[in-house]
Protein backbone atom coordinates (compact mmCIF):
# COMPACT_ATOMS: atom_id res chain seq x y z
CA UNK A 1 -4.07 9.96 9.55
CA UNK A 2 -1.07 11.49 11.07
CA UNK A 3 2.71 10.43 10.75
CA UNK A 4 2.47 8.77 14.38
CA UNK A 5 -0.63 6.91 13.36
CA UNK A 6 1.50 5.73 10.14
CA UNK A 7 4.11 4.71 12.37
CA UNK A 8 2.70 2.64 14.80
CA UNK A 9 1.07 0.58 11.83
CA UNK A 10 3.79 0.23 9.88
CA UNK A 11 5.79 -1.46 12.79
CA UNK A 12 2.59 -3.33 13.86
CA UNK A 13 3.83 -6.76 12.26
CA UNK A 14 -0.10 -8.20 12.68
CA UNK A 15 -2.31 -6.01 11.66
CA UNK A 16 -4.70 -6.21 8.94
CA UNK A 17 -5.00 -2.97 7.68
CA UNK A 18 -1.41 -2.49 6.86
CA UNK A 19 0.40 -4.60 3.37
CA UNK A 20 4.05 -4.01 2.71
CA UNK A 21 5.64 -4.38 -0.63
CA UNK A 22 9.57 -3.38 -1.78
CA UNK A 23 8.27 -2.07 -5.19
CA UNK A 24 5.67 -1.79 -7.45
CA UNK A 25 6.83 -4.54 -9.68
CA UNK A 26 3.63 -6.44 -9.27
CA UNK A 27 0.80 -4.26 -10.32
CA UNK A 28 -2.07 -6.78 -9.94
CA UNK A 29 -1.69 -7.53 -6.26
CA UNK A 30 -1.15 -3.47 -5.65
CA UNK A 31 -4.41 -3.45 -7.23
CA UNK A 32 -5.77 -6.45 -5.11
CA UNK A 33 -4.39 -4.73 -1.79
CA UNK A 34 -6.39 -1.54 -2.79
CA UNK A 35 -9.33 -3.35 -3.78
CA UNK A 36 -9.46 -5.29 -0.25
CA UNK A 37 -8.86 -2.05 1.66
CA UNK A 38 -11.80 -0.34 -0.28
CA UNK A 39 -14.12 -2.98 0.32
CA UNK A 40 -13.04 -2.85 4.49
CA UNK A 41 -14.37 -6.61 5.05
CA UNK A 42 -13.31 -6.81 8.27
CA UNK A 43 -15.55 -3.26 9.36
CA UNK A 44 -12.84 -1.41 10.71
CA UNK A 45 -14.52 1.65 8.97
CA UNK A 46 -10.35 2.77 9.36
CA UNK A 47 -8.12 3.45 6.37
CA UNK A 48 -6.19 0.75 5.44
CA UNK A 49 -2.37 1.69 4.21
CA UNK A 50 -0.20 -0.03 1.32
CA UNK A 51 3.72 1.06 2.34
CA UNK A 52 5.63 0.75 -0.94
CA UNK A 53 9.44 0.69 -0.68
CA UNK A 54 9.10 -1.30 2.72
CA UNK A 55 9.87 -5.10 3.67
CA UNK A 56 7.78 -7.26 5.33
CA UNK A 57 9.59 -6.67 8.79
CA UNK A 58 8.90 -2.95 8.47
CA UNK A 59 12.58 -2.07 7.08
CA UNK A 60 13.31 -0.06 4.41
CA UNK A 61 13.93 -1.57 0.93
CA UNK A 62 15.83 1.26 -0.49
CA UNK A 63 13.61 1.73 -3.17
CA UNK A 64 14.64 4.70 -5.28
CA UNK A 65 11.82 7.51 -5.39
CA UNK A 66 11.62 9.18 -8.43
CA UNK A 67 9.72 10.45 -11.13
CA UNK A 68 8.82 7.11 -12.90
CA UNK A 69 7.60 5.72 -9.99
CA UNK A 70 5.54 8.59 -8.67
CA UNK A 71 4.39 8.90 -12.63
CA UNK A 72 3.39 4.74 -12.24
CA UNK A 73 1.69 5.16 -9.01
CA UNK A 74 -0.19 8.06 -9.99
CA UNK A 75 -1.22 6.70 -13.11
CA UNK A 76 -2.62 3.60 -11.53
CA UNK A 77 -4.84 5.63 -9.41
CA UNK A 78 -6.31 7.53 -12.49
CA UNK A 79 -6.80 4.59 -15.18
CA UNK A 80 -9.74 3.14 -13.52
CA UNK A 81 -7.97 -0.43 -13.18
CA UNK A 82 -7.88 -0.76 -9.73
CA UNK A 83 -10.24 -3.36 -9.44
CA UNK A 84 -9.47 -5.90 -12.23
CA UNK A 85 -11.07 -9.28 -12.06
């Protein structure tokens, strides 16, 4: 996926392949968001994309990048909890 295809999605208010959230504060539906993309009910057979740091209307929420939060988002991806029940 290109930065044009990133783009249009994250200013297409309707689609279903696209979940905004301003921060990471809740982990369990970051989780849920990445298990529902994995699992690609809907068939798109597409990527599905979870913007962080972004509000609902496709602004910015000024969330501050930095090592903690690249250290939290990595170490989501690695612990194996992605899909908790």
């Amino acid at each position: 996926m290109n930065d044009q295809e990133l783009e249009i999605l994250l200013n297409n208010m309707e689609s279903d392949r696209v979940e905004r959230k301003t921060s990471i504060s809740d982990r369990g539906k970051l989780c849920e968001v990445i298990c529902a993309f994995a699992n690609d009910l809907p068939n798109h057979q597409k990527s599905g994309v979870l913007f962080i740091g972004v509000n609902d209307n496709g602004t910015c929420a000024n969330l501050t990048i930095d090592d903690k939060l690249l250290l939290t988002l990595s170490g989501m991806r690695d612990d194996g909890n992605i899909c908790l029940s």
